[in-house]
Protein backbone atom coordinates (compact mmCIF):
# COMPACT_ATOMS: atom_id res chain seq x y z
CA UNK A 1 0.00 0.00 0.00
CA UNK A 2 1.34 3.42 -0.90
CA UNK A 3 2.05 5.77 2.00
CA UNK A 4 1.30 9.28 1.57
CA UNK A 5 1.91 12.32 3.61
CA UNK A 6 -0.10 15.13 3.16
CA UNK A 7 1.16 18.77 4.99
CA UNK A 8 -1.49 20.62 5.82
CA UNK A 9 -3.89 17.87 6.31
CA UNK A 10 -6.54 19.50 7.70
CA UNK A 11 -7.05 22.73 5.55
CA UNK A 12 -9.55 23.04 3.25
CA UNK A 13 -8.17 21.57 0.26
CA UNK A 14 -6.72 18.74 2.70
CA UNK A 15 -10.06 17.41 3.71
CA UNK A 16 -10.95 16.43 0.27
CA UNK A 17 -7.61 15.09 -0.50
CA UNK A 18 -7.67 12.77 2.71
CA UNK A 19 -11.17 11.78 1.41
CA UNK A 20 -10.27 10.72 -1.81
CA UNK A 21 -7.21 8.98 -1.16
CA UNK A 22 -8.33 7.07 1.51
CA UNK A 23 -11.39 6.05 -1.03
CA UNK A 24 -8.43 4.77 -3.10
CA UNK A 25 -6.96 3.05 -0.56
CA UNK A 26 -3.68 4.71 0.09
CA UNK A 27 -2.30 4.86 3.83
CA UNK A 28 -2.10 8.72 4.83
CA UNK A 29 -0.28 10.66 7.66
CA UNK A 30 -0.53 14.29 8.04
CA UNK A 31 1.12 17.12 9.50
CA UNK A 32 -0.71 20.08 11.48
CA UNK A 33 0.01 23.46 13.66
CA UNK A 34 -2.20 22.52 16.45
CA UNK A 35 -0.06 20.61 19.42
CA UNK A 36 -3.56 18.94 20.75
CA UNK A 37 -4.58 17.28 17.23
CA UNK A 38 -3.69 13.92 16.58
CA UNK A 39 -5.93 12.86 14.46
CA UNK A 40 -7.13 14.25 11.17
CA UNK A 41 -9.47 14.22 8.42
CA UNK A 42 -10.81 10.41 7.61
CA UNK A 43 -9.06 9.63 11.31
CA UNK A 44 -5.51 10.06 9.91
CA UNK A 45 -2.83 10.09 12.30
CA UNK A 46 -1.19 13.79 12.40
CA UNK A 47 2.28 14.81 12.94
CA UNK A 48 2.94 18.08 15.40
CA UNK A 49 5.02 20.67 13.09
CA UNK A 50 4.64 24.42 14.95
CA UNK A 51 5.80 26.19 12.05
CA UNK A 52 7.57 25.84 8.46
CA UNK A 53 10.76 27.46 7.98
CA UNK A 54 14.58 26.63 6.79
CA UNK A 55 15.29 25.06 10.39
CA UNK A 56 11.52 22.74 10.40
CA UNK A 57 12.43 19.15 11.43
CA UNK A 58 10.50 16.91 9.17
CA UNK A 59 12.46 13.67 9.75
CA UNK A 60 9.54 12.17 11.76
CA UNK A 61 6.26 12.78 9.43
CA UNK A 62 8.77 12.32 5.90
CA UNK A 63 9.76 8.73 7.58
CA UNK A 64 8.55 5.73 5.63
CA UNK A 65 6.12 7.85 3.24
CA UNK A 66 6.25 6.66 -0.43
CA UNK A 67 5.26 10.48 -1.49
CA UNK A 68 4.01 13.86 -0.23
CA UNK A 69 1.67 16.24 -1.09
CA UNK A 70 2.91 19.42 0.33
CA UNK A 71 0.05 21.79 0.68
CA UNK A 72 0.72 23.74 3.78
CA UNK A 73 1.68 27.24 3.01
CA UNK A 74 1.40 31.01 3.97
CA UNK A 75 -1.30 31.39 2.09
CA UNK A 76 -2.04 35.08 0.26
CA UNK A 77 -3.54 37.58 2.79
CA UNK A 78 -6.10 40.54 2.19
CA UNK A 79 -4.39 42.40 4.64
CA UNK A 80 -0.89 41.98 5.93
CA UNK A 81 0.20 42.95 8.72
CA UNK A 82 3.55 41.86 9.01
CA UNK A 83 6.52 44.38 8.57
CA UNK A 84 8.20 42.59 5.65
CA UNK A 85 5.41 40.54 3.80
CA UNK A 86 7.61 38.69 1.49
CA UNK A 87 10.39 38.10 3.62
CA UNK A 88 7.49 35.73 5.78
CA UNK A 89 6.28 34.23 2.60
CA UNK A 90 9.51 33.32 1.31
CA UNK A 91 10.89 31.97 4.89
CA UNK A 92 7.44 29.50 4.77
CA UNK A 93 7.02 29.10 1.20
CA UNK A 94 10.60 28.98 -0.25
CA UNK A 95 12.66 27.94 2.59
CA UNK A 96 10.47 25.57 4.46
CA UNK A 97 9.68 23.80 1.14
CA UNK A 98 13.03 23.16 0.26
CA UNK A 99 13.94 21.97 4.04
CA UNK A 100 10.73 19.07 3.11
CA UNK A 101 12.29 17.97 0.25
CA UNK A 102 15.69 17.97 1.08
CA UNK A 103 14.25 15.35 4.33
CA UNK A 104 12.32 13.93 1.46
CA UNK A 105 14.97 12.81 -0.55
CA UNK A 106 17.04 11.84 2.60
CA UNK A 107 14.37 9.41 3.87
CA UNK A 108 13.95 7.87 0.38
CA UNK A 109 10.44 9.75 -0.39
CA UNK A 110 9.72 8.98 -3.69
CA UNK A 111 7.74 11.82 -5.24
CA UNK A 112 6.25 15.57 -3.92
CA UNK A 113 3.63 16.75 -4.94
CA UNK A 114 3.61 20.58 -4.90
CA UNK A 115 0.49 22.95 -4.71
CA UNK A 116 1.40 25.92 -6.58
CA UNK A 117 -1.04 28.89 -7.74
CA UNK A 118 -1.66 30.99 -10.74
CA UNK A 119 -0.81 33.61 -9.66
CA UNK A 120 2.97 32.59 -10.78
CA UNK A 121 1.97 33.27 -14.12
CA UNK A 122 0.24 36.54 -13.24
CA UNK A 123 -3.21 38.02 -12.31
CA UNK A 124 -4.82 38.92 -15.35
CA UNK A 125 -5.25 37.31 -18.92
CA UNK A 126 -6.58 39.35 -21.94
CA UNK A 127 -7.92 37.04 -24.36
CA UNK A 128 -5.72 34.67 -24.56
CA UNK A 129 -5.63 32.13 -21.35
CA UNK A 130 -2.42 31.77 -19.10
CA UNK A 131 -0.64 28.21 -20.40
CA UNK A 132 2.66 26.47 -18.56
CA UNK A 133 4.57 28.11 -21.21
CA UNK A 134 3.92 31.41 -20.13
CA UNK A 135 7.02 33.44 -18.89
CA UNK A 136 6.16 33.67 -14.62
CA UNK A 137 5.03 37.25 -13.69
CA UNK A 138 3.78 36.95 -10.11
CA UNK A 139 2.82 40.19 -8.73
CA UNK A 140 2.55 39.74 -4.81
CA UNK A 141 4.31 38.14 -1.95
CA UNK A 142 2.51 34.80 -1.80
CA UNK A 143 2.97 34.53 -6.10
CA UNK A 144 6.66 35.42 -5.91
CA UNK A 145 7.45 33.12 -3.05
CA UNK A 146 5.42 29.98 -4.52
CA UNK A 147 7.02 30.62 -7.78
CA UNK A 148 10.75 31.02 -6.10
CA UNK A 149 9.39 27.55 -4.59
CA UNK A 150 8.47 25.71 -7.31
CA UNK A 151 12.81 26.80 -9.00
CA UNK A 152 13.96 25.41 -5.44
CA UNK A 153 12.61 21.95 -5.50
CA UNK A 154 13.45 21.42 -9.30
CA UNK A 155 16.86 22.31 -8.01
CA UNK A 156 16.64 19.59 -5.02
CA UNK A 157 14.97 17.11 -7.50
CA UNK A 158 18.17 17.98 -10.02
CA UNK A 159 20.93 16.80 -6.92
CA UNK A 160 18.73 14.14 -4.91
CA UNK A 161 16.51 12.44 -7.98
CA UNK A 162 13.27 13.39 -6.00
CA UNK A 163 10.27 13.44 -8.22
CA UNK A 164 8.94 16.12 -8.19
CA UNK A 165 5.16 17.36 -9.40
CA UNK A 166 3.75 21.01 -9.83
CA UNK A 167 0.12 21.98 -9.58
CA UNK A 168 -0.56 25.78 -10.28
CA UNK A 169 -4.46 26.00 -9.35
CA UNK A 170 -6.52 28.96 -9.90
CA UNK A 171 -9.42 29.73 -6.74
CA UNK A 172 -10.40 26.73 -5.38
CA UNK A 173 -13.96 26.32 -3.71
CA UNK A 174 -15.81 23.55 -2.13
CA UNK A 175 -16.91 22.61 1.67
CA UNK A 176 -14.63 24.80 4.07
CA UNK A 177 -14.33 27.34 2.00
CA UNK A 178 -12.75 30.30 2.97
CA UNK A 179 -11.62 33.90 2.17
CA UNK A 180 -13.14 35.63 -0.79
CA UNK A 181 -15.16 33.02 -2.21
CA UNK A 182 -16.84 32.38 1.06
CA UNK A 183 -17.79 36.20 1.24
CA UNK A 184 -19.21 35.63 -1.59
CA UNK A 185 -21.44 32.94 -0.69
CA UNK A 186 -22.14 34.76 1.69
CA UNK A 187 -23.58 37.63 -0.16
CA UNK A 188 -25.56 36.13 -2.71
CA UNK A 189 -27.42 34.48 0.41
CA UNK A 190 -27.73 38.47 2.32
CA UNK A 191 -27.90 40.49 -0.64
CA UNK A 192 -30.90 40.73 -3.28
CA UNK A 193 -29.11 43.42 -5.51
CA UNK A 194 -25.53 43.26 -6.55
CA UNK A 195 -23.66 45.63 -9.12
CA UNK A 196 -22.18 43.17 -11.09
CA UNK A 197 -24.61 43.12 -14.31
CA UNK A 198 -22.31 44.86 -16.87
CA UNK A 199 -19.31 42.65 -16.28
CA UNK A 200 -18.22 40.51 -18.91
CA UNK A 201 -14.93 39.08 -17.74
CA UNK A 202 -14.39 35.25 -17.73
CA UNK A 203 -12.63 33.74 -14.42
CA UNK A 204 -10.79 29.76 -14.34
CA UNK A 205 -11.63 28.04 -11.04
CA UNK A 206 -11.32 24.60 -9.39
CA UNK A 207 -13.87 22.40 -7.17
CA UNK A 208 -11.80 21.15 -4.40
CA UNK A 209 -13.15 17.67 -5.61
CA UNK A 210 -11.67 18.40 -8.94
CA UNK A 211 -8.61 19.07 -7.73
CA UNK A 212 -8.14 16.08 -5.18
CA UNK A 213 -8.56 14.27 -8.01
CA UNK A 214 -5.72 16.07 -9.98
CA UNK A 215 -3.27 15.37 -7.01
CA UNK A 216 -3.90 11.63 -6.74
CA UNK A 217 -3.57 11.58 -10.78
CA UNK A 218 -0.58 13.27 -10.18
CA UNK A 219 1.21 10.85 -7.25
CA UNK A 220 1.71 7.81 -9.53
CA UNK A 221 1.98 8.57 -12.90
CA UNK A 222 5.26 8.49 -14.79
CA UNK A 223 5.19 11.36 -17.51
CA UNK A 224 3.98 13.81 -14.53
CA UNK A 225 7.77 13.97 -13.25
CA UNK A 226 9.00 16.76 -13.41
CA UNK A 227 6.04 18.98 -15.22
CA UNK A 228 4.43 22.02 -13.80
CA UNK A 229 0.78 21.59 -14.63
CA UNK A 230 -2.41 24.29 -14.78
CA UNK A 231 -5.59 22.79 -13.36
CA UNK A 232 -9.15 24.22 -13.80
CA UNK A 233 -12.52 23.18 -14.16
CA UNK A 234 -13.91 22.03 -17.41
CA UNK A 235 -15.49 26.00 -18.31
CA UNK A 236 -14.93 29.51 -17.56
CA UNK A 237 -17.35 31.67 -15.98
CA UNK A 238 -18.15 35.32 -15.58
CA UNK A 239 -18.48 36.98 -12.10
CA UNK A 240 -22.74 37.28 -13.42
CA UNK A 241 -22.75 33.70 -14.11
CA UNK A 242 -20.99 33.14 -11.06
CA UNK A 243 -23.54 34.89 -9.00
CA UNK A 244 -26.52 33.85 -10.54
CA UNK A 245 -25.29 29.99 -10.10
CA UNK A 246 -24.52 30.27 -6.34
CA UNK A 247 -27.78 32.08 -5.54
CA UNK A 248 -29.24 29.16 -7.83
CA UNK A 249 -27.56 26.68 -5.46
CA UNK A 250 -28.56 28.61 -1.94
CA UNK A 251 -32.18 28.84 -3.18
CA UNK A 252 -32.13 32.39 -3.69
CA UNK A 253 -32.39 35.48 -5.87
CA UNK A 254 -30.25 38.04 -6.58
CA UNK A 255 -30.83 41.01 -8.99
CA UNK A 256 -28.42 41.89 -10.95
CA UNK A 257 -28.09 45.35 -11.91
CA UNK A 258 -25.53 47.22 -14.22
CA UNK A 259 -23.14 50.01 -13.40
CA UNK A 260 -20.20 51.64 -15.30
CA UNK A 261 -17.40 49.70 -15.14
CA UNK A 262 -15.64 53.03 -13.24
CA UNK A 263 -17.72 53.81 -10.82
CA UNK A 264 -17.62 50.01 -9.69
CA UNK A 265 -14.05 50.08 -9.39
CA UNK A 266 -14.22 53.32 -7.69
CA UNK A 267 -16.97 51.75 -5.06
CA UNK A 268 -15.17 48.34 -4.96
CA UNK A 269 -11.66 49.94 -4.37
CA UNK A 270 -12.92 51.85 -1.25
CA UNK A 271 -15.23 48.82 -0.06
CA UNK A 272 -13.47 45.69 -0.70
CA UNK A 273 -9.78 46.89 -2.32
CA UNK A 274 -8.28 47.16 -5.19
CA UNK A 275 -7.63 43.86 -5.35
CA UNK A 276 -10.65 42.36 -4.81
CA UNK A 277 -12.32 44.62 -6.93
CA UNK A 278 -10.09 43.47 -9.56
CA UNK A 279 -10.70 40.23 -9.28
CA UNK A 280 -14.71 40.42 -9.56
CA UNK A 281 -14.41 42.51 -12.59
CA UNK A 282 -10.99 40.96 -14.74
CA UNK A 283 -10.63 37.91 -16.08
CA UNK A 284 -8.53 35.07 -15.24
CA UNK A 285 -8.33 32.17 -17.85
CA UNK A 286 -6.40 29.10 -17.45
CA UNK A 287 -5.37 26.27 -20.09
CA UNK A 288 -5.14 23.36 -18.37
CA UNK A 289 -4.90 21.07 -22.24
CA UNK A 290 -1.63 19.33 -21.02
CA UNK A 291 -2.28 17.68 -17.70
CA UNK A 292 -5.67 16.64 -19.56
CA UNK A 293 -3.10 15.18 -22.20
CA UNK A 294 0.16 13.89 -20.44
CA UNK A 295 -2.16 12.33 -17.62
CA UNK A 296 -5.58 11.60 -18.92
CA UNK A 297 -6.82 13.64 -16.46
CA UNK A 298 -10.74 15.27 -16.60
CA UNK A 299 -12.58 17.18 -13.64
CA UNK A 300 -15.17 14.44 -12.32
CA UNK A 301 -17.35 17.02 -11.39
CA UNK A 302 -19.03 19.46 -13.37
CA UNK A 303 -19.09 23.27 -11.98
CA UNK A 304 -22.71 23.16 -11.04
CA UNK A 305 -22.07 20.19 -9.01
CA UNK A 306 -19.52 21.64 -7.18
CA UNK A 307 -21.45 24.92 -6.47
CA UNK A 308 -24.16 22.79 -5.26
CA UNK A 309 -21.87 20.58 -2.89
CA UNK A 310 -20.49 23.80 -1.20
CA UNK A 311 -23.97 25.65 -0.86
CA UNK A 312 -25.27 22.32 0.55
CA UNK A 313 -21.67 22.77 3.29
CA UNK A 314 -22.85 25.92 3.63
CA UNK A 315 -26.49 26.16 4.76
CA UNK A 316 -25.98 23.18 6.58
CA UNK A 317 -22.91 25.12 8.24
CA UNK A 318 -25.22 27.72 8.83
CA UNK A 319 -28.41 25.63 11.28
């Protein structure tokens, strides 16, 4: 039986991955932050690591694993407060990923899987969607230390023979969801009007389930080694669509009404940020043709299924 070890095993995206490994019948160990939990998603046992860094000692959970899925991170944050943003993404990010693999390859792992993001490649696409052979143009701390991750472990992989496996993913939603999505849940469920009529912008994003199932295609199969890979759903939606299908899914209505694209911005960038704001209202397309190819990969679930599994997490979250 395969042993995997998956960091960050109880996070949002590790939920579903314990799930549907454990449905495939691998043996899984995790790794988490909190001292007092020892057991984890589908009753996994959990390894204690306080924090990820250059000095982290992973020679206990990396011990005896066939292969990891490394998805603990400092994840991207609306607002920072830390002096030196980047400098705490890369010591996590950069640095603490290269200490895992380099206690990888020591222990004999065989292959780590690494959970990248799009925003590597950038934030924005204009027509024509953002590919793996796209020149990297991350624009923010978390981009620019996943990216100076992903150079890292090919460089460990290079001296050690580590396999190594790179997922960039887009936003991912599902159960747990957090962040922006959720807030947006969480408005189509409030609200009954929302400003978002005139926007005609087309956004790439994953179902956690969708993506659990690109990992496990990703842990055994030969041609993956050494490829960077963009995942998405099977279609694109706008931010309308987007609405209009969660509200679908929640059982409720929402009435969408037009405004110039400027005086959006100009309300978003004083509500929500400029960020935010730019990410209701630009697109975001992802080609995800080759891991479809090299692994004969498809998303098992369809984007309305999805949207219907997390609304379902959600009211029920909600009682």
């Amino acid at each position: 039986m395969t042993r995997i070890l998956i960091t960050g095993a109880s996070g949002f995206i590790g939920r579903a991955v314990c799930k549907s490994l454990r449905v495939a019948g691998y043996s899984l160990s995790g790794t988490t932050s909190n001292i007092e939990q020892k057991k984890g998603p589908e009753n996994i046992p959990l390894y204690y690591i306080p924090e990820i860094g250059p000095d982290t000692d992973w020679s206990g959970p990396v011990a005896g694993a066939d292969a990891i899925i490394h998805l603990a991170a400092r994840v991207h944050v609306t607002r920072d407060t830390s002096s030196d943003p980047l400098a705490e993404h890369r010591r996590v990010n950069r640095d603490g990923t290269r200490q895992l693999a380099i206690a990888a390859a020591a222990a004999g792992v065989n292959r780590l899987v690494f959970i990248s993001t799009i925003k590597v490649n950038g934030e924005i696409t204009t027509g024509h969607p953002f590919s793996e052979e796209d020149t990297p143009l991350p624009g923010d701390p978390y981009g620019i230390s996943k990216w100076e991750a992903e150079q890292t472990l090919l460089e460990v992989s290079k001296n050690t023979g580590l396999e190594i496996v790179i997922l960039r993913v887009p936003l991912v939603y599902g159960p747990y969801v957090k962040g922006n999505f959720l807030r947006l849940i969480e408005a189509c469920s409030r609200l009954r009007i929302m400003p978002f009529g005139a926007i005609t912008n087309q956004r790439s994003l994953i179902y956690v389930g969708n993506l659990a199932s690109a990992i496990k295609a990703s842990l055994d199969h030969p041609v993956a080694v050494g490829k960077t890979y963009l995942v998405r759903d099977g279609q694109d939606m706008s931010t309308p669509d987007l609405v209009r299908r969660i509200s679908g899914s929640l059982g409720s209505k929402v009435w969408l009404i037009s405004l110039p694209r400027w005086l959006l911005t100009g309300i978003g960038v004083v509500t929500v940020g400029t960020g935010a704001i730019a990410r209701l209202t630009g697109s975001l397309q992802v080609d995800s043709s080759l891991i479809e190819k090299d692994l004969e990969w498809s998303p098992p679930y369809t984007i309305q299924e999805g949207l219907n599994e997390t609304a379902r997490w959600y009211l029920s979250s909600r009682i």
